[in-house]
N, C-alpha and C. Protein backbone atom coordinates (compact mmCIF):
# COMPACT_ATOMS: atom_id res chain seq x y z
N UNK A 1 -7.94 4.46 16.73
CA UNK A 1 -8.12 3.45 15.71
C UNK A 1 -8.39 2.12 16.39
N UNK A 2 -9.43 1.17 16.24
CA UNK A 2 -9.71 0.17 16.84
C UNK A 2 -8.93 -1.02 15.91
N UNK A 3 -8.06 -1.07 15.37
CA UNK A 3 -7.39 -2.20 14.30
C UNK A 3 -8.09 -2.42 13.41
N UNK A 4 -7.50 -3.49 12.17
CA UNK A 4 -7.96 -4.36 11.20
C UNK A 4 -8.67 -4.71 10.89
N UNK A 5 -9.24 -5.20 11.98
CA UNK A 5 -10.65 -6.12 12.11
C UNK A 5 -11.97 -5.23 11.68
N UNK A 6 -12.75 -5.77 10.86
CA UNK A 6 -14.10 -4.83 10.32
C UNK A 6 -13.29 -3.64 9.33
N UNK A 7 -12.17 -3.70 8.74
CA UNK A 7 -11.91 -2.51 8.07
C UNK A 7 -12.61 -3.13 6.49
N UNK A 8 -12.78 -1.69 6.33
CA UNK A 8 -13.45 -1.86 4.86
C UNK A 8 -12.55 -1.70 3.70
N UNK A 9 -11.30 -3.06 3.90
CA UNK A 9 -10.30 -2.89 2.49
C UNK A 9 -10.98 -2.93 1.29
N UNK A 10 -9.91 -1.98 0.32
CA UNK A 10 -10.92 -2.22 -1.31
C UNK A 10 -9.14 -1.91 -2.22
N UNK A 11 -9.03 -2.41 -2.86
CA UNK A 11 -8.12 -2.41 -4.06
C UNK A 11 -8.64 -1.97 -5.20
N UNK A 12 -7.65 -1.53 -6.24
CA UNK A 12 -8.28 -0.62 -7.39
C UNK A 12 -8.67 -2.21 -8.40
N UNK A 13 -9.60 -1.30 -9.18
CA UNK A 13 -10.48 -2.06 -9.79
C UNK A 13 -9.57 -2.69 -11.09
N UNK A 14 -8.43 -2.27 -11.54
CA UNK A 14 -7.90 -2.30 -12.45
C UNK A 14 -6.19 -4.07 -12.23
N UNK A 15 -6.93 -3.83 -10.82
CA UNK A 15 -5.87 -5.20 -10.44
C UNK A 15 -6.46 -6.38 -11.02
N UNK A 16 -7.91 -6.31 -11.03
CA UNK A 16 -8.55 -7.39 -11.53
C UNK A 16 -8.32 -8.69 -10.56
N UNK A 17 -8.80 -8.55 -8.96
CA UNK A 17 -8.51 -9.50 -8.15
C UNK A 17 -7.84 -10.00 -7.76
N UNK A 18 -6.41 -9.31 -8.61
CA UNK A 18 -5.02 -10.50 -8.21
C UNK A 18 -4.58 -9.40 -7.07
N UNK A 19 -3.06 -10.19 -6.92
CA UNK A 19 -2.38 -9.51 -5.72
C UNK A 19 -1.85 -7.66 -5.92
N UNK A 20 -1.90 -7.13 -5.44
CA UNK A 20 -2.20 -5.78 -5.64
C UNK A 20 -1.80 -5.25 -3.97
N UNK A 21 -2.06 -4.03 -4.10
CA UNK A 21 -1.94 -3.06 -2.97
C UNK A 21 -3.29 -2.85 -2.37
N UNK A 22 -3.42 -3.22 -0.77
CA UNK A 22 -5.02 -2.82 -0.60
C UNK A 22 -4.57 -1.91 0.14
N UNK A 23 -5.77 -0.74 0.80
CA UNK A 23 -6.00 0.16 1.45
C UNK A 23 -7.12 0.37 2.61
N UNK A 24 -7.57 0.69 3.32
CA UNK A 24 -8.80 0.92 3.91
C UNK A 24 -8.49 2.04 4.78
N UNK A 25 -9.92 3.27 5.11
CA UNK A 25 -9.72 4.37 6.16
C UNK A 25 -10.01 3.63 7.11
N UNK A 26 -9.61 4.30 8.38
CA UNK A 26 -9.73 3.90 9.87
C UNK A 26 -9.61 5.38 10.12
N UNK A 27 -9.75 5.00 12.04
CA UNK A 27 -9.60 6.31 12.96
C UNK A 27 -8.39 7.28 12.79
N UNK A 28 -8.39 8.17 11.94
CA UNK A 28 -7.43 9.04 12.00
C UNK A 28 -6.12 8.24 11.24
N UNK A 29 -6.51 7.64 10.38
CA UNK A 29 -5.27 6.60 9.74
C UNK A 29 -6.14 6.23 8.40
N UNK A 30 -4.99 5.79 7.49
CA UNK A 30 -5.25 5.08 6.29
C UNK A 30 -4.32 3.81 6.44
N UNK A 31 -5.12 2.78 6.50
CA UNK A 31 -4.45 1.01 6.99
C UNK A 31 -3.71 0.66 5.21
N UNK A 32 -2.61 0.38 5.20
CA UNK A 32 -2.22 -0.39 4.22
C UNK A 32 -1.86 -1.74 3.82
N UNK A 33 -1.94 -2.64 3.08
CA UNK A 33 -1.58 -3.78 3.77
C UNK A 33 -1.48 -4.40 1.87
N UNK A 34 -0.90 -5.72 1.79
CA UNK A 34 -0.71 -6.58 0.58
C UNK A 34 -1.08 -7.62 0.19
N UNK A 35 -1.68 -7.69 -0.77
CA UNK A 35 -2.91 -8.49 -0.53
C UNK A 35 -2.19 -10.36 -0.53
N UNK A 36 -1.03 -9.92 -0.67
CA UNK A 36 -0.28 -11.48 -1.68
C UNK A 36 -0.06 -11.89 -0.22
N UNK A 37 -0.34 -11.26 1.37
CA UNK A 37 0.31 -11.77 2.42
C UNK A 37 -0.96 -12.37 3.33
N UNK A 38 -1.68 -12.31 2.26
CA UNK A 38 -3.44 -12.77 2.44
C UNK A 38 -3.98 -12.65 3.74
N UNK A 39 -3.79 -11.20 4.23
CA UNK A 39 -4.13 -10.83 5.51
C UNK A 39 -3.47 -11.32 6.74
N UNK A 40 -2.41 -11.94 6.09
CA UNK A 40 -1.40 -12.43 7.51
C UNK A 40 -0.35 -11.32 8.05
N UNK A 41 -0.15 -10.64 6.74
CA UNK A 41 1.22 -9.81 6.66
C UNK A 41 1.26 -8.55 7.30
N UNK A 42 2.34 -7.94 7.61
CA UNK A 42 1.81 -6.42 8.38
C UNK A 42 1.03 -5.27 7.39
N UNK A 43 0.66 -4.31 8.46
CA UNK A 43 -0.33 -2.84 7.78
C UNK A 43 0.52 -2.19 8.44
N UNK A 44 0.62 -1.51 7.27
CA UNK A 44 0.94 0.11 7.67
C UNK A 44 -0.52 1.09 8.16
N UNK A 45 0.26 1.65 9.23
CA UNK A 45 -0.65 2.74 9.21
C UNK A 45 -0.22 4.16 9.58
N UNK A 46 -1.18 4.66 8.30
CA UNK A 46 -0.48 5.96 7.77
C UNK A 46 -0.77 6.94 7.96
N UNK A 47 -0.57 8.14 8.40
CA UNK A 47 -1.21 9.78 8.94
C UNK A 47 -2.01 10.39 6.74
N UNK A 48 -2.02 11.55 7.27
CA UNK A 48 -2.62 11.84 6.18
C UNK A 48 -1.49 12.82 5.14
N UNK A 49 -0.44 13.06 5.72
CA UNK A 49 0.63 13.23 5.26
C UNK A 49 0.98 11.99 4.08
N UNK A 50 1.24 10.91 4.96
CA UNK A 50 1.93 9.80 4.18
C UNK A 50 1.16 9.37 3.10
N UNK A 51 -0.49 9.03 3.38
CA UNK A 51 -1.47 8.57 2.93
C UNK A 51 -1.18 9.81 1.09
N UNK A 52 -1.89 11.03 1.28
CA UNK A 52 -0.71 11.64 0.13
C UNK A 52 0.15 11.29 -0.63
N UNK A 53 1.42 11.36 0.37
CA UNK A 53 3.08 10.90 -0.42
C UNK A 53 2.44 9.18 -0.78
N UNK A 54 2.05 8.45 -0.68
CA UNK A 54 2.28 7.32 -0.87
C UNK A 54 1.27 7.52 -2.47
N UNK A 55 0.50 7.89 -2.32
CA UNK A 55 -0.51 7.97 -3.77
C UNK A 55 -0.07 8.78 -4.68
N UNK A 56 1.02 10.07 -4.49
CA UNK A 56 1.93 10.41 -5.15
C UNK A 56 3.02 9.95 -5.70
N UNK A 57 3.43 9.21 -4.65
CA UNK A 57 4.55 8.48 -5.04
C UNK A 57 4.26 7.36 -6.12
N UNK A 58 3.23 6.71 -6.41
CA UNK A 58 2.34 5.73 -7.27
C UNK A 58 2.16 6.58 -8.32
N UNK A 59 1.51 7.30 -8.35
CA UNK A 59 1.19 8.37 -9.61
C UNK A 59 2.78 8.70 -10.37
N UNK A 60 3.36 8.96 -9.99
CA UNK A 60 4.75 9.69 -10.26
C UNK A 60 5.73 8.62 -10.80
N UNK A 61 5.38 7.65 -9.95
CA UNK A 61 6.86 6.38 -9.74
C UNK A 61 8.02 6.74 -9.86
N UNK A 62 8.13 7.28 -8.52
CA UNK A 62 9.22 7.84 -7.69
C UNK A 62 9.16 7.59 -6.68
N UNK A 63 10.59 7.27 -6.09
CA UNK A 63 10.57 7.12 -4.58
C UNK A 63 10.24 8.23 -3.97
N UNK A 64 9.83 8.28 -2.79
CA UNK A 64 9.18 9.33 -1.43
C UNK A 64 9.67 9.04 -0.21
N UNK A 65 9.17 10.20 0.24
CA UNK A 65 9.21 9.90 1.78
C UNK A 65 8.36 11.23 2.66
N UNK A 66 8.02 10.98 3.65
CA UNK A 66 7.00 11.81 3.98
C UNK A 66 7.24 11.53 5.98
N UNK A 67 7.33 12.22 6.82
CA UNK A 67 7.59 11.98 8.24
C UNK A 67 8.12 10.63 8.33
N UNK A 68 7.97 9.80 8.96
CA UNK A 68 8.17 8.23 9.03
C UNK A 68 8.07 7.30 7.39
N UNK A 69 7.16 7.18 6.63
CA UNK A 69 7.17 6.51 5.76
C UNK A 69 8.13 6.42 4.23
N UNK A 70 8.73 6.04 3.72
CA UNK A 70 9.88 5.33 3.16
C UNK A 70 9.03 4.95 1.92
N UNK A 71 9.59 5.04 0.68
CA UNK A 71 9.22 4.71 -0.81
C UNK A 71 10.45 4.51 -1.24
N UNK A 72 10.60 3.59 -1.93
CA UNK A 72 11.51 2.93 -2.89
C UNK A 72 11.56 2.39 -3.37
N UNK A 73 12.34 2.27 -4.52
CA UNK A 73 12.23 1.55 -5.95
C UNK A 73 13.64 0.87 -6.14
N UNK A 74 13.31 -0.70 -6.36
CA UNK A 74 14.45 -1.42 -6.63
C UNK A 74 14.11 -2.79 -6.39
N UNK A 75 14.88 -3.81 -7.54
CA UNK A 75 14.76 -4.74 -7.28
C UNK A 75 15.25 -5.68 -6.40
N UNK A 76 14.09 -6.39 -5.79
CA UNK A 76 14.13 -7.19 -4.43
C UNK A 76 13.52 -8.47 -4.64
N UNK A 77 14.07 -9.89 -3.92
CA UNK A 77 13.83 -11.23 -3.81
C UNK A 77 12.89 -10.75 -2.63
N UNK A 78 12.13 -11.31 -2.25
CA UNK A 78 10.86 -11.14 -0.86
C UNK A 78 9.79 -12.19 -0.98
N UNK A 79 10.19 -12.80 0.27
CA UNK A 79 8.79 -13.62 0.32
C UNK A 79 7.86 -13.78 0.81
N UNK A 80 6.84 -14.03 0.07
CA UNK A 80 5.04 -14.09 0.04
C UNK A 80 4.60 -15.06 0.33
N UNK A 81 3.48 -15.22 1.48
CA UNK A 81 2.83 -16.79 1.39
C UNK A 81 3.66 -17.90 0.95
N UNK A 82 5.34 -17.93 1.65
CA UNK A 82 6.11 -19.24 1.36
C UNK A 82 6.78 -18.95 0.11
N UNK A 83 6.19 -18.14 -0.77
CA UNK A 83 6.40 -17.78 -2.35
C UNK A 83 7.57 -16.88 -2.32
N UNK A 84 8.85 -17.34 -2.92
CA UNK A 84 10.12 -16.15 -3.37
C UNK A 84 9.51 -15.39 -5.12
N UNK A 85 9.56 -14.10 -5.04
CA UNK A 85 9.21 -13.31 -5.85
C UNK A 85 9.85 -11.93 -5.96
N UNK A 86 10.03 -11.29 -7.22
CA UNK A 86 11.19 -10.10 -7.48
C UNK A 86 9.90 -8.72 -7.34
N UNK A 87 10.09 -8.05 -6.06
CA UNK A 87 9.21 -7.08 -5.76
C UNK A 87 10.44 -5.46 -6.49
N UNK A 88 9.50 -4.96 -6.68
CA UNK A 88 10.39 -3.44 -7.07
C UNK A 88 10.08 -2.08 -6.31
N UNK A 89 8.62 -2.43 -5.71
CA UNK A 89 8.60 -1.01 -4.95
C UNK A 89 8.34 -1.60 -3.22
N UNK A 90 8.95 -0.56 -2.62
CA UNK A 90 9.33 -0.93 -0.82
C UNK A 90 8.65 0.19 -0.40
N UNK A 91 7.67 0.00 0.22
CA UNK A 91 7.41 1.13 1.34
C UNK A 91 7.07 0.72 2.88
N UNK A 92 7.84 1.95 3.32
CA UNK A 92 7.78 0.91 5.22
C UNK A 92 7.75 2.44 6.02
N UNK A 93 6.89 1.74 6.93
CA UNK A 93 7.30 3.06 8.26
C UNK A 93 6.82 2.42 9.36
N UNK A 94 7.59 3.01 10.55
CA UNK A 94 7.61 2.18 11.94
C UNK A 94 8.14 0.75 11.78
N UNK A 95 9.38 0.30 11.29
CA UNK A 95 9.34 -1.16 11.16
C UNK A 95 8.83 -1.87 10.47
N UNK A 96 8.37 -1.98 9.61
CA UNK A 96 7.24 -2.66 9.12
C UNK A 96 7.28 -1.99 7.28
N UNK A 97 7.53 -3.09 6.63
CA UNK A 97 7.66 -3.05 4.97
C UNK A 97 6.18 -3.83 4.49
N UNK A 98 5.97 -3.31 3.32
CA UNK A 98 5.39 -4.06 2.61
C UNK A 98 6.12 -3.94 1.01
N UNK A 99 5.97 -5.26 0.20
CA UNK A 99 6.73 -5.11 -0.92
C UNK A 99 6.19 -5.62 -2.29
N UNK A 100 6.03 -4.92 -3.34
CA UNK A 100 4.90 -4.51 -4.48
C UNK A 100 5.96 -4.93 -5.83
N UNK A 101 5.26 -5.33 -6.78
CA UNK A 101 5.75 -6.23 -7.94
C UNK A 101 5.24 -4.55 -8.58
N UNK A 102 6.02 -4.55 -9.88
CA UNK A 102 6.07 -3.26 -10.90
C UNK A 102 4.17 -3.31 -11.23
N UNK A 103 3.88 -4.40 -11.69
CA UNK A 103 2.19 -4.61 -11.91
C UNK A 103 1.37 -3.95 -11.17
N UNK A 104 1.41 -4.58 -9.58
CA UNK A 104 0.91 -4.57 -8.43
C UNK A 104 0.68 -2.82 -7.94
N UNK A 105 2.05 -2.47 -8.60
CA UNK A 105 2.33 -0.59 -8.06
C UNK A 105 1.19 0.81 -9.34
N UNK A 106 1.53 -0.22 -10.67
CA UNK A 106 1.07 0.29 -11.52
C UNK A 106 -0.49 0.29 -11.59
N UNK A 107 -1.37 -0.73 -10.76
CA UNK A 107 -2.84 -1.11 -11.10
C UNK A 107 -2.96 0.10 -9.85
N UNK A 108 -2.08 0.16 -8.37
CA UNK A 108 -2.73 1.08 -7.55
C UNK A 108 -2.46 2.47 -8.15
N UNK A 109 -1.71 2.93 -9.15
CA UNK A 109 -1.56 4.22 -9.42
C UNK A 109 -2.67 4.00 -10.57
N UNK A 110 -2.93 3.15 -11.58
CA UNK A 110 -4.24 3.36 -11.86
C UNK A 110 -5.90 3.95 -10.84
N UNK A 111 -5.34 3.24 -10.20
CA UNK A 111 -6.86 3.36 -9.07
C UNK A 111 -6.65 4.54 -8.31
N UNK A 112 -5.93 5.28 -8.42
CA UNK A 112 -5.39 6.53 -7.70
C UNK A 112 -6.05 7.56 -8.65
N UNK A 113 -5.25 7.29 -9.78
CA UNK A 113 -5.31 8.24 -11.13
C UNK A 113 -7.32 8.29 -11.33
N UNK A 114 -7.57 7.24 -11.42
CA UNK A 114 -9.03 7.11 -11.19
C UNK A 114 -10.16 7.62 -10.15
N UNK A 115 -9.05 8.35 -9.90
CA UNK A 115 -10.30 8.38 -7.71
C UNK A 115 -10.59 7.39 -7.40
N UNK A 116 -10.19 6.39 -7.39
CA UNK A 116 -10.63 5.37 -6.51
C UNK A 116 -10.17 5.05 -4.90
N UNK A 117 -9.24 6.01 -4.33
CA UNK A 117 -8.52 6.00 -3.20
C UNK A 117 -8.83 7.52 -2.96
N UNK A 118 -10.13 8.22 -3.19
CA UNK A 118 -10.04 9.29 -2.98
C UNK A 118 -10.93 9.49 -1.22
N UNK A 119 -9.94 9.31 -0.20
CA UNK A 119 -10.83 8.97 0.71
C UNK A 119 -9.38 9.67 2.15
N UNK A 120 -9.93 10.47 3.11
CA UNK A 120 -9.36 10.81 4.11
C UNK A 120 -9.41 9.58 5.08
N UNK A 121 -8.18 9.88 6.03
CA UNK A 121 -8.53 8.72 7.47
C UNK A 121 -9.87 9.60 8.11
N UNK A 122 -10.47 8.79 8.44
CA UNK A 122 -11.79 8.53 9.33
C UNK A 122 -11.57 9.27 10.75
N UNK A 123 -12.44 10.80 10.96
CA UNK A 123 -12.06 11.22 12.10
C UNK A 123 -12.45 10.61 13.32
């Protein structure tokens, strides 16, 4: 995987531009990242196991877990771009969280439910 840089993030269409869950394939990985941390914040990156559990776990809204990666549901203070805000879904693996408002979880399980994340990591 060569990093971040040049990845082709896309968010579901149903966020309507706001802060949401983005995604992009890479080398043998699916990059995750939030959009409210306006590309400052960490990516997950996910095998194709997790990549799965995590779009299941959205579809379902249920917590998961899958080798390393972590889903959970609960309310949380977390801050964004300086911004304190009540996030409800947590998913983290290797260190590294990202943290999703009930909206934010619901527009990516739209875009899931839609095929719009219908995409393998990049061999």
């Amino acid at each position: 995987m060569s990093g971040a840089d040049g990845a082709a993030w896309r968010t579901s269409s149903v966020s309507g531009g706001g802060a949401c869950v983005e995604v992009a394939p890479a080398t043998s990985a699916v990059l995750v990242r939030d959009t409210k941390d306006a590309g400052l914040g960490p990516i997950l990156v996910l095998d194709q196991a997790s990549w799965r559990e995590l779009r299941a776990s959205a579809l379902t809204r249920r917590a998961g877990a899958s080798g390393g990666l972590r889903i959970t549901s609960e309310d949380r203070k977390t801050m964004h771009a300086g911004t304190e805000i009540v996030t409800c879904w947590h998913v983290s693996t290797a260190g590294l969280a990202l943290h999703y408002t009930h909206d934010e979880w619901v527009a990516f399980a739209a875009g899931v439910r839609e095929g719009e994340f219908e995409f393998a990591p990049v061999p």
